[in-house]
PDB file of N, CA and C in Angstrom:
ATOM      1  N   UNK A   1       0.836  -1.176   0.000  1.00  0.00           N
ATOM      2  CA  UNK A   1       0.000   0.000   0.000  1.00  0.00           C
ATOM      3  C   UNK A   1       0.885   1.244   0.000  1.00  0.00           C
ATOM      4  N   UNK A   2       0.605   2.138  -0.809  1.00  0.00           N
ATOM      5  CA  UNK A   2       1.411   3.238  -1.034  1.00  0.00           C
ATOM      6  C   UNK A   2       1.122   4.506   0.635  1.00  0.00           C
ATOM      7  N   UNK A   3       2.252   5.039   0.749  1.00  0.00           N
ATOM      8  CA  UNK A   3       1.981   5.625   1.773  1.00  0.00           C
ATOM      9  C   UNK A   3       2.146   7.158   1.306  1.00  0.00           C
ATOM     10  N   UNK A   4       0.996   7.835   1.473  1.00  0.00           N
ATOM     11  CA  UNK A   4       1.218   9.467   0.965  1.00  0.00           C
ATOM     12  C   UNK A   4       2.232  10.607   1.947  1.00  0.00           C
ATOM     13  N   UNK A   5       2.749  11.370   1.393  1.00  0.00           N
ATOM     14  CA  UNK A   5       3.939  12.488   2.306  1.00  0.00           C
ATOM     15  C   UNK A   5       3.705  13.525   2.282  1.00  0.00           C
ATOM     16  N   UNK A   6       4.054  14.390   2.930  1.00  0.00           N
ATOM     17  CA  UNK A   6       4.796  15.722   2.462  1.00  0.00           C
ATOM     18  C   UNK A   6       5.399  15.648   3.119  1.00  0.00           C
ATOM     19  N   UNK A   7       6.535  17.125   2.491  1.00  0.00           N
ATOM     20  CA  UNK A   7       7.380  17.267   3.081  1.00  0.00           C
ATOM     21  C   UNK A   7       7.093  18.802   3.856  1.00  0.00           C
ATOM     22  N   UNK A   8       8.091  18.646   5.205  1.00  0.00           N
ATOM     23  CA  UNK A   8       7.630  20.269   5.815  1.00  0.00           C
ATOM     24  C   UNK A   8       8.683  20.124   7.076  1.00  0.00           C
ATOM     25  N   UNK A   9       8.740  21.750   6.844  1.00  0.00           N
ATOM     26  CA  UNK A   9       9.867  22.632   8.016  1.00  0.00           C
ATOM     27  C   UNK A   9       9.639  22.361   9.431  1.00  0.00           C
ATOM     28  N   UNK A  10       8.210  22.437   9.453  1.00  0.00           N
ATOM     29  CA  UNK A  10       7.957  22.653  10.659  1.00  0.00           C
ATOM     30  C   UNK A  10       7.875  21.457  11.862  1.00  0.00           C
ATOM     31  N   UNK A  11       6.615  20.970  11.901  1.00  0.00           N
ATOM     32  CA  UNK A  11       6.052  20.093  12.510  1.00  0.00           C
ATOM     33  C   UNK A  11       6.342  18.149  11.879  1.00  0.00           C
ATOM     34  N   UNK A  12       6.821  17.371  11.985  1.00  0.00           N
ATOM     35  CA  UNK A  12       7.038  16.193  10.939  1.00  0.00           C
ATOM     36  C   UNK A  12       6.466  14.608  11.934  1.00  0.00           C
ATOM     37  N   UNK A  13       6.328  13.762  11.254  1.00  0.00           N
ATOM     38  CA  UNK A  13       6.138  12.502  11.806  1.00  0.00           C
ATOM     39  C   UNK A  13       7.428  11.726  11.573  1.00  0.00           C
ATOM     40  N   UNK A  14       7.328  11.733  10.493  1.00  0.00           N
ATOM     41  CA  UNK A  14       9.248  10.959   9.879  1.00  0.00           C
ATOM     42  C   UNK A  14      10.314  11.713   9.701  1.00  0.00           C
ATOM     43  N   UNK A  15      11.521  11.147   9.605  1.00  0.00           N
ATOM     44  CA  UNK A  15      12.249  11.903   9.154  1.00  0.00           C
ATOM     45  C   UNK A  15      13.287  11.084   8.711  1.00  0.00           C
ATOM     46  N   UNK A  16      13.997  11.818   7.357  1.00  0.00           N
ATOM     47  CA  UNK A  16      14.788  11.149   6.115  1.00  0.00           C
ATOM     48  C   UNK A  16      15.795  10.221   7.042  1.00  0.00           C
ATOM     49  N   UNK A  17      16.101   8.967   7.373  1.00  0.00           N
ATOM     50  CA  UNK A  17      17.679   8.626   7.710  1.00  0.00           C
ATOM     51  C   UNK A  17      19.017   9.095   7.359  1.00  0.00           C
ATOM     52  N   UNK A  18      18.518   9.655   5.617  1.00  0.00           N
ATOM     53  CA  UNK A  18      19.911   9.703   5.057  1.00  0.00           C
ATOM     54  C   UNK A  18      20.056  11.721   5.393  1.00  0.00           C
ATOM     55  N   UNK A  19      19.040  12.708   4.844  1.00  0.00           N
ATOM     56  CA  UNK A  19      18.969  13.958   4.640  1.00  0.00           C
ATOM     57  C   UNK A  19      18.313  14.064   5.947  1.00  0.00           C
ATOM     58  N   UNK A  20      17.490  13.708   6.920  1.00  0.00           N
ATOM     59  CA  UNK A  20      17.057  14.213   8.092  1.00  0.00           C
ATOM     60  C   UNK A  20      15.973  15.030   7.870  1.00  0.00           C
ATOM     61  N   UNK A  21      15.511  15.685   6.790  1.00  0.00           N
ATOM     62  CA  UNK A  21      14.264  16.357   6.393  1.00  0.00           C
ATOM     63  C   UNK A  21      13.285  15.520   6.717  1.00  0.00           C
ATOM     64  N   UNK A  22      11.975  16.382   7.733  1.00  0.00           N
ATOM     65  CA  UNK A  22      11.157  15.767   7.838  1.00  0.00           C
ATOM     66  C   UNK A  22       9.739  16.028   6.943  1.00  0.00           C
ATOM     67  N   UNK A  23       9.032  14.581   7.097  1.00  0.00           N
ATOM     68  CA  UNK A  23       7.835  14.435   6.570  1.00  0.00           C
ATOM     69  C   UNK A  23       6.456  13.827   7.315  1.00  0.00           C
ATOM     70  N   UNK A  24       5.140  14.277   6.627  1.00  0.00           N
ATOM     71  CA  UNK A  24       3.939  14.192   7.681  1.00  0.00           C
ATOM     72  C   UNK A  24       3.908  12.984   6.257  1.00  0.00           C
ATOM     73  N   UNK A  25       3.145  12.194   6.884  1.00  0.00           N
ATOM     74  CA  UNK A  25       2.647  10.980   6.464  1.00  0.00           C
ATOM     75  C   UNK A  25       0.524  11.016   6.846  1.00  0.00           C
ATOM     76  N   UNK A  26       0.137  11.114   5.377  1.00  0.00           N
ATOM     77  CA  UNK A  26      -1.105  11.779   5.348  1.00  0.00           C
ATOM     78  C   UNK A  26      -1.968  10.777   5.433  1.00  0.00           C
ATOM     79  N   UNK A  27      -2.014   9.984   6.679  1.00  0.00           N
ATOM     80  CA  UNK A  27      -2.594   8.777   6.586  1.00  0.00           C
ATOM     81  C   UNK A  27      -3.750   8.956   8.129  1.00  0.00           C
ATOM     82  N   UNK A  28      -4.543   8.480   8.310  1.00  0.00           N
ATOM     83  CA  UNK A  28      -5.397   8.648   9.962  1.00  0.00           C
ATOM     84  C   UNK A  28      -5.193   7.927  10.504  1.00  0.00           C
ATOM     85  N   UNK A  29      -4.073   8.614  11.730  1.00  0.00           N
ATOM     86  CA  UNK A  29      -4.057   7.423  12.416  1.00  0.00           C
ATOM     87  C   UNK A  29      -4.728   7.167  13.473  1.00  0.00           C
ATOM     88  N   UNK A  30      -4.925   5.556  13.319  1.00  0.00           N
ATOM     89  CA  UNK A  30      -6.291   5.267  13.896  1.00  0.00           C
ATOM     90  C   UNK A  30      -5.236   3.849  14.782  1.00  0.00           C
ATOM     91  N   UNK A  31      -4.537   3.001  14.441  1.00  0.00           N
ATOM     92  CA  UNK A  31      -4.508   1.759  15.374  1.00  0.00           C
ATOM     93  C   UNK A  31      -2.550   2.212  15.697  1.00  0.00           C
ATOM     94  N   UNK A  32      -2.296   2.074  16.471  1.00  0.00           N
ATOM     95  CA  UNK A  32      -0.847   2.565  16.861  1.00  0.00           C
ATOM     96  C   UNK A  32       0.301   1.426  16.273  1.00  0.00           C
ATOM     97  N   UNK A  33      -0.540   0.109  16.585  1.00  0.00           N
ATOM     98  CA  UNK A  33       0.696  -0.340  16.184  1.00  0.00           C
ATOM     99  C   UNK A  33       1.263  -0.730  14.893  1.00  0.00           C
ATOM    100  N   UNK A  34      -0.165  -0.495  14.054  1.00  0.00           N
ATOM    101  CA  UNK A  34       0.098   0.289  12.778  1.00  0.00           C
ATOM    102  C   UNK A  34       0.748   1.467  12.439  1.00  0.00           C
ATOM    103  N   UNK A  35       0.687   2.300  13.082  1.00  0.00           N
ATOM    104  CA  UNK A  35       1.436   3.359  12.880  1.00  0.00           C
ATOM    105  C   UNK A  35       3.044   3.216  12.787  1.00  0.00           C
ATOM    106  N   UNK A  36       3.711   2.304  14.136  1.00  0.00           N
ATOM    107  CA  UNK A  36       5.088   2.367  13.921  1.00  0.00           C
ATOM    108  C   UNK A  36       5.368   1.358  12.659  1.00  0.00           C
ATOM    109  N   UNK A  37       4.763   0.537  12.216  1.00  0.00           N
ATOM    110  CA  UNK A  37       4.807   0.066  11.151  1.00  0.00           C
ATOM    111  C   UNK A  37       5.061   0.839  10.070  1.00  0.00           C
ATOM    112  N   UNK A  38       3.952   1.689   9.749  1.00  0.00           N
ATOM    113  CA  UNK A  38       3.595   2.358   8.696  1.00  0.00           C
ATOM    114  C   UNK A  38       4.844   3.659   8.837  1.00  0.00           C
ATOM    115  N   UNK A  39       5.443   3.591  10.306  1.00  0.00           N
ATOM    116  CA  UNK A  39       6.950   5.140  10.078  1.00  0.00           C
ATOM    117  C   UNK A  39       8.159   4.458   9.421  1.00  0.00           C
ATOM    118  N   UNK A  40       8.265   2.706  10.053  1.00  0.00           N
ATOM    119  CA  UNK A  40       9.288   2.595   9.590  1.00  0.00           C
ATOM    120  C   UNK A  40       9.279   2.042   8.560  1.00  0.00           C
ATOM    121  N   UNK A  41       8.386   1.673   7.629  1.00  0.00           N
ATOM    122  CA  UNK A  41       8.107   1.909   6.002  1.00  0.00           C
ATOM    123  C   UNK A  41       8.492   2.840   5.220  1.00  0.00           C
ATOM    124  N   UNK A  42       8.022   3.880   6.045  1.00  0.00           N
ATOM    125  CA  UNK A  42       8.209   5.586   5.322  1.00  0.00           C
ATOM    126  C   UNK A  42      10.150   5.573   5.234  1.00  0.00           C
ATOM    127  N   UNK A  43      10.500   5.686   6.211  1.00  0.00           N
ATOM    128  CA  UNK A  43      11.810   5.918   6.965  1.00  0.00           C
ATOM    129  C   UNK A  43      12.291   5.015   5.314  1.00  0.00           C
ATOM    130  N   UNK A  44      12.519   3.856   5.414  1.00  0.00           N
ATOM    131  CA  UNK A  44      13.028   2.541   4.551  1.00  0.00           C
ATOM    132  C   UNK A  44      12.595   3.390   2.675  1.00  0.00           C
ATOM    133  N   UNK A  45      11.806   3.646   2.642  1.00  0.00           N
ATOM    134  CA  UNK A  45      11.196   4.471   1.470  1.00  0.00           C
ATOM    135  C   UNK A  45      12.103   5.558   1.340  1.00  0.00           C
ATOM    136  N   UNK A  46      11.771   6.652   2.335  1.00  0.00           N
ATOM    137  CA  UNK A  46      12.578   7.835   2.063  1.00  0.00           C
ATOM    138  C   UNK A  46      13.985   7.820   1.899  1.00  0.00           C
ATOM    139  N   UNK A  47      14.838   6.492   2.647  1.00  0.00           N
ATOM    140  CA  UNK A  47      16.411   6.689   2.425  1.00  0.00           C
ATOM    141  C   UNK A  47      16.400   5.765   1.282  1.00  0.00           C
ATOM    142  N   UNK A  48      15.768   4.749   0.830  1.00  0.00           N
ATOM    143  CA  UNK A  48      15.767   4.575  -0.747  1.00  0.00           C
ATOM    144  C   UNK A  48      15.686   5.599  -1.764  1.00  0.00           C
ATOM    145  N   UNK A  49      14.936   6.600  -1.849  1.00  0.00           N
ATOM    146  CA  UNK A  49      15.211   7.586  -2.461  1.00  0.00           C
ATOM    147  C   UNK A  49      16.497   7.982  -2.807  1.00  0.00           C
ATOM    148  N   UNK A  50      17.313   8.143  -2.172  1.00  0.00           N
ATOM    149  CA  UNK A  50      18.420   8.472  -2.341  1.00  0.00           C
ATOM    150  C   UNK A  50      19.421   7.854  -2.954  1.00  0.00           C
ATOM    151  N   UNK A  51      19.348   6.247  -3.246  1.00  0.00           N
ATOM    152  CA  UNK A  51      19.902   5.519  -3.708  1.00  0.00           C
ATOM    153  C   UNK A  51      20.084   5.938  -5.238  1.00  0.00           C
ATOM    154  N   UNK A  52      21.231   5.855  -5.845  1.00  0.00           N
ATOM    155  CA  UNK A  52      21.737   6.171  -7.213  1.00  0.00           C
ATOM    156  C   UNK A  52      21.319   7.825  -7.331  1.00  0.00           C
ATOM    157  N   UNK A  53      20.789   8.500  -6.328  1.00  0.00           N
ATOM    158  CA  UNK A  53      20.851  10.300  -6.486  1.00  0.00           C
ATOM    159  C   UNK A  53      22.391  10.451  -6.781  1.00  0.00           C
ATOM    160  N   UNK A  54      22.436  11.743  -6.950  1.00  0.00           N
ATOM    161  CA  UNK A  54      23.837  12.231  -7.123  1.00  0.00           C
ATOM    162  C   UNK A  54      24.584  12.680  -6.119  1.00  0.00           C
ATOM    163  N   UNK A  55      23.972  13.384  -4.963  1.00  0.00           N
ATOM    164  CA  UNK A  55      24.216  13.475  -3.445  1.00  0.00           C
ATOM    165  C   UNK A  55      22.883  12.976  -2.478  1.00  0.00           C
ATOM    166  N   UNK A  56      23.409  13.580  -1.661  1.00  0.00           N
ATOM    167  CA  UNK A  56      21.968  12.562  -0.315  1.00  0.00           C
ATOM    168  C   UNK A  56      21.635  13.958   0.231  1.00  0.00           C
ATOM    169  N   UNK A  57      21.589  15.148  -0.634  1.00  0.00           N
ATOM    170  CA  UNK A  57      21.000  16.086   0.085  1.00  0.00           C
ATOM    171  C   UNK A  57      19.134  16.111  -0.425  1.00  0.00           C
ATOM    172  N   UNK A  58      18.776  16.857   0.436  1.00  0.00           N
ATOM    173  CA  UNK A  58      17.076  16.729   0.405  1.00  0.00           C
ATOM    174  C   UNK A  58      16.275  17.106  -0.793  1.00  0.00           C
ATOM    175  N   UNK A  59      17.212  17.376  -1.434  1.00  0.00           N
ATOM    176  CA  UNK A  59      16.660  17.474  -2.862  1.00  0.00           C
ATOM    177  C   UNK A  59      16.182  16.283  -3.778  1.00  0.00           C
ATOM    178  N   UNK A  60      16.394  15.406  -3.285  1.00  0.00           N
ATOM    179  CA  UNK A  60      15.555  14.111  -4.083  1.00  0.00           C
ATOM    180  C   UNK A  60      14.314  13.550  -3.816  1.00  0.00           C
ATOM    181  N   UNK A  61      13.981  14.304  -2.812  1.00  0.00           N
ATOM    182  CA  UNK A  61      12.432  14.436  -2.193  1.00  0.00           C
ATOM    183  C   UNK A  61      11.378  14.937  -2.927  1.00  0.00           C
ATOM    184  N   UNK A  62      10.287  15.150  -3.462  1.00  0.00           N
ATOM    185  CA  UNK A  62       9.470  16.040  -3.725  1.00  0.00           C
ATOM    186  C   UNK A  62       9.234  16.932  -2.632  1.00  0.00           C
ATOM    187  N   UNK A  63       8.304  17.945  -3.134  1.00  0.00           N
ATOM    188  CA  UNK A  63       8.176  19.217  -2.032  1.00  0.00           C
ATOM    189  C   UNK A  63       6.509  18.974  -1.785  1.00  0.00           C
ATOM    190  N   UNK A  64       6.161  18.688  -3.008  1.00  0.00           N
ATOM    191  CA  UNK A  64       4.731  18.597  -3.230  1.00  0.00           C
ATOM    192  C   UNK A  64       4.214  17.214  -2.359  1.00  0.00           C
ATOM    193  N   UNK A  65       2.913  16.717  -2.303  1.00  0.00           N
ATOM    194  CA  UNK A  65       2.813  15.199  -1.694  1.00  0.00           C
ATOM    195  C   UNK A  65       3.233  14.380  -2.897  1.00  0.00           C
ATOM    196  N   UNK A  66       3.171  13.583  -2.144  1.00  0.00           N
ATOM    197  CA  UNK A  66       3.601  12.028  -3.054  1.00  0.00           C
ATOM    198  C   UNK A  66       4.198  10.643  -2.502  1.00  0.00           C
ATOM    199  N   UNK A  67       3.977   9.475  -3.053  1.00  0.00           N
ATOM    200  CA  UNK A  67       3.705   7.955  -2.396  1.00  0.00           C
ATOM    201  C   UNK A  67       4.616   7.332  -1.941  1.00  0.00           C
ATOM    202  N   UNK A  68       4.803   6.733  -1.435  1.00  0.00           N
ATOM    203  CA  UNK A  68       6.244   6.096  -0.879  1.00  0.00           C
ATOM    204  C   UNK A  68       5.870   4.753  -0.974  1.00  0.00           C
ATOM    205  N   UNK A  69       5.997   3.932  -1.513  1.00  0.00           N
ATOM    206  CA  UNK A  69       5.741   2.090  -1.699  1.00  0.00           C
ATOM    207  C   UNK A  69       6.336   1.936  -0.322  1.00  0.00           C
ATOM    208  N   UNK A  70       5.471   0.071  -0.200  1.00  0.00           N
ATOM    209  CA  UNK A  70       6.372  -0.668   0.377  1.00  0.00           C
ATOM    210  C   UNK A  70       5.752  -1.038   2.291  1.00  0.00           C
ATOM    211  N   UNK A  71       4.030  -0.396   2.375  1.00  0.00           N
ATOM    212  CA  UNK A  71       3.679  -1.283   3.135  1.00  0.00           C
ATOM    213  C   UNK A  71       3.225  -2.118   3.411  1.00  0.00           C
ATOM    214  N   UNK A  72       3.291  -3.059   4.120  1.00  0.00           N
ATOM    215  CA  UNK A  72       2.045  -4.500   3.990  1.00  0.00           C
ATOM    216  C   UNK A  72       1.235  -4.598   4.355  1.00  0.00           C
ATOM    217  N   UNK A  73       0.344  -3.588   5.471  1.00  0.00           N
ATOM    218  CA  UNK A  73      -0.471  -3.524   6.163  1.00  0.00           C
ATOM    219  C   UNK A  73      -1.901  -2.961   6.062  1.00  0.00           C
ATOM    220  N   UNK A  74      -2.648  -3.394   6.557  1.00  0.00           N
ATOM    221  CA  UNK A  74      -4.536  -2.778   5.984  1.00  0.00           C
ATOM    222  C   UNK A  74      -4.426  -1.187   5.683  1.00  0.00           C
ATOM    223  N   UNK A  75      -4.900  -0.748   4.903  1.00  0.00           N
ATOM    224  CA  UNK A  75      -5.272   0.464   4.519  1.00  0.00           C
ATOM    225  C   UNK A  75      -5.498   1.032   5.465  1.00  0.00           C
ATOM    226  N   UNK A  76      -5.185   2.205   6.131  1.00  0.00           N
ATOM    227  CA  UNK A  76      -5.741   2.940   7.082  1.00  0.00           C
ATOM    228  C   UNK A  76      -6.705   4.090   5.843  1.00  0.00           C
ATOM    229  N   UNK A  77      -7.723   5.079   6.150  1.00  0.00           N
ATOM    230  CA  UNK A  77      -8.119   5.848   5.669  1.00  0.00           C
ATOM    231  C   UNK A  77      -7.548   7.255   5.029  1.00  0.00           C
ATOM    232  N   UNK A  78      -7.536   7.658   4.187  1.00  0.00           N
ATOM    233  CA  UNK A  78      -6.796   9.196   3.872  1.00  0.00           C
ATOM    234  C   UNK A  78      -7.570  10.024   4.341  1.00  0.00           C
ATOM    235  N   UNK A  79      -6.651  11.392   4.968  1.00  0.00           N
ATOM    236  CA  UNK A  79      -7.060  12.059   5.476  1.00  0.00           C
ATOM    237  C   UNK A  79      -6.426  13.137   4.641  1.00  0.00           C
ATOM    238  N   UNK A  80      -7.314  14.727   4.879  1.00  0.00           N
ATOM    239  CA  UNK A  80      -6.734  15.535   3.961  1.00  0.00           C
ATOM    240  C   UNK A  80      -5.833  16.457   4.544  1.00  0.00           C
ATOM    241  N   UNK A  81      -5.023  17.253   3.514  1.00  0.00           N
ATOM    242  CA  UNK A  81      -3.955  18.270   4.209  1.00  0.00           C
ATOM    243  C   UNK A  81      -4.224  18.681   5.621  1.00  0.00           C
ATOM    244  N   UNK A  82      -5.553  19.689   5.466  1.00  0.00           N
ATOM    245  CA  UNK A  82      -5.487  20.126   6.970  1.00  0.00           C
ATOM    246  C   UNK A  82      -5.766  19.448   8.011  1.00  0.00           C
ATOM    247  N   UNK A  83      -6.650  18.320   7.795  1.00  0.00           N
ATOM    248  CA  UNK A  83      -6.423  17.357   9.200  1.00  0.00           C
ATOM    249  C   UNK A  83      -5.100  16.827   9.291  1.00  0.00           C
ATOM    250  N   UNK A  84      -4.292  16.339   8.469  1.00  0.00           N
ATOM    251  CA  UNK A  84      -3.057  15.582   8.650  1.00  0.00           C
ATOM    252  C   UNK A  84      -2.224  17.286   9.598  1.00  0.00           C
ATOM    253  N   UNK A  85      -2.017  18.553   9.741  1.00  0.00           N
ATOM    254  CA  UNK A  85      -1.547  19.409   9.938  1.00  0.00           C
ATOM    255  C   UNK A  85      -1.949  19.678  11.101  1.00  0.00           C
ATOM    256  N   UNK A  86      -3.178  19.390  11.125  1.00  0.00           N
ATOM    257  CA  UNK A  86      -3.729  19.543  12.588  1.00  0.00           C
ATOM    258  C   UNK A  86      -3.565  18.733  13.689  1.00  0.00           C
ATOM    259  N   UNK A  87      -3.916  17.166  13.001  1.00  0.00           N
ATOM    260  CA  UNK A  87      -3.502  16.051  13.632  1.00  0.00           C
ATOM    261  C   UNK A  87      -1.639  16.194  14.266  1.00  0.00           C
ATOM    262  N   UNK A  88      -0.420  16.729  13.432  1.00  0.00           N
ATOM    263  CA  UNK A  88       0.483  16.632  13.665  1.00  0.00           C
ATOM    264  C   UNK A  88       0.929  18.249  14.634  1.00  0.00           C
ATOM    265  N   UNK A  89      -0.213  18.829  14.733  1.00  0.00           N
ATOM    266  CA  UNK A  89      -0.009  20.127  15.853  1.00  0.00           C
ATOM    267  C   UNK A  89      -0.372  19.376  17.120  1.00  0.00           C
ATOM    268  N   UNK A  90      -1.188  18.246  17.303  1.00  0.00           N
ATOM    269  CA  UNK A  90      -1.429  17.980  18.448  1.00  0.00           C
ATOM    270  C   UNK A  90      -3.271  18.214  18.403  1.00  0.00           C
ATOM    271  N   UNK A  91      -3.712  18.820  17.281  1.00  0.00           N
ATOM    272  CA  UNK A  91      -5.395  19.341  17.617  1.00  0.00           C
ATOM    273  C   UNK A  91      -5.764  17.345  17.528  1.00  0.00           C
ATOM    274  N   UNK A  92      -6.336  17.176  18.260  1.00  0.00           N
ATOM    275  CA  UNK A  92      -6.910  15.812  17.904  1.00  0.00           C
ATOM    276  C   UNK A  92      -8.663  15.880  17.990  1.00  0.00           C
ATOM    277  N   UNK A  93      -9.082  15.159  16.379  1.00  0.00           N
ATOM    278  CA  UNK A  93     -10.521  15.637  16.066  1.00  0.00           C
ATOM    279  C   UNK A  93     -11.056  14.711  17.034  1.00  0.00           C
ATOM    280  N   UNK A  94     -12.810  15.070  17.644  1.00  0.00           N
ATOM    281  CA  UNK A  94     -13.473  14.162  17.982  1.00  0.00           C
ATOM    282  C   UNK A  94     -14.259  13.199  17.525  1.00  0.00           C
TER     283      UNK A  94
END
């Protein structure tokens, strides 16, 4: 299951192994131990990226969203920009 990103300055859930830039992972999270699943997917994804780049700086990232292959686990639901932003400020919906 593809896992959706962005990337951002501020607030992050993941962050690159190789560049350290972090990313929100636009997914709801709903069962936890799905979740560390679903980071260290991301994590394994994002420093693949970098593989055959020309350097390992954060430029091989998109800026925009976009998918990261490579989990095995049930679909959690998509959630959109501003809940994923909100969710990662700490606002948690009821």
């Amino acid at each position: 299951m593809p896992i959706p990103c962005l990337a951002t300055e501020t607030s992050y859930e993941v962050r690159c192994p190789v560049c350290h830039r972090g990313f929100l992972l636009l997914t709801e999270p709903t069962i936890l131990p799905q979740r560390g699943s679903l980071r260290r997917a991301a994590r394994k994804g994002l420093a693949a990226q970098h593989e055959g780049a020309d350097d390992n700086r954060s430029t091989v990232h998109p800026d925009d969203v976009f998918e990261l292959p490579g989990w095995d686990s049930e679909p959690e639901a998509p959630v959109s920009l501003g809940q994923a932003l909100l969710w990662s400020m700490g606002y948690n919906r009821s």
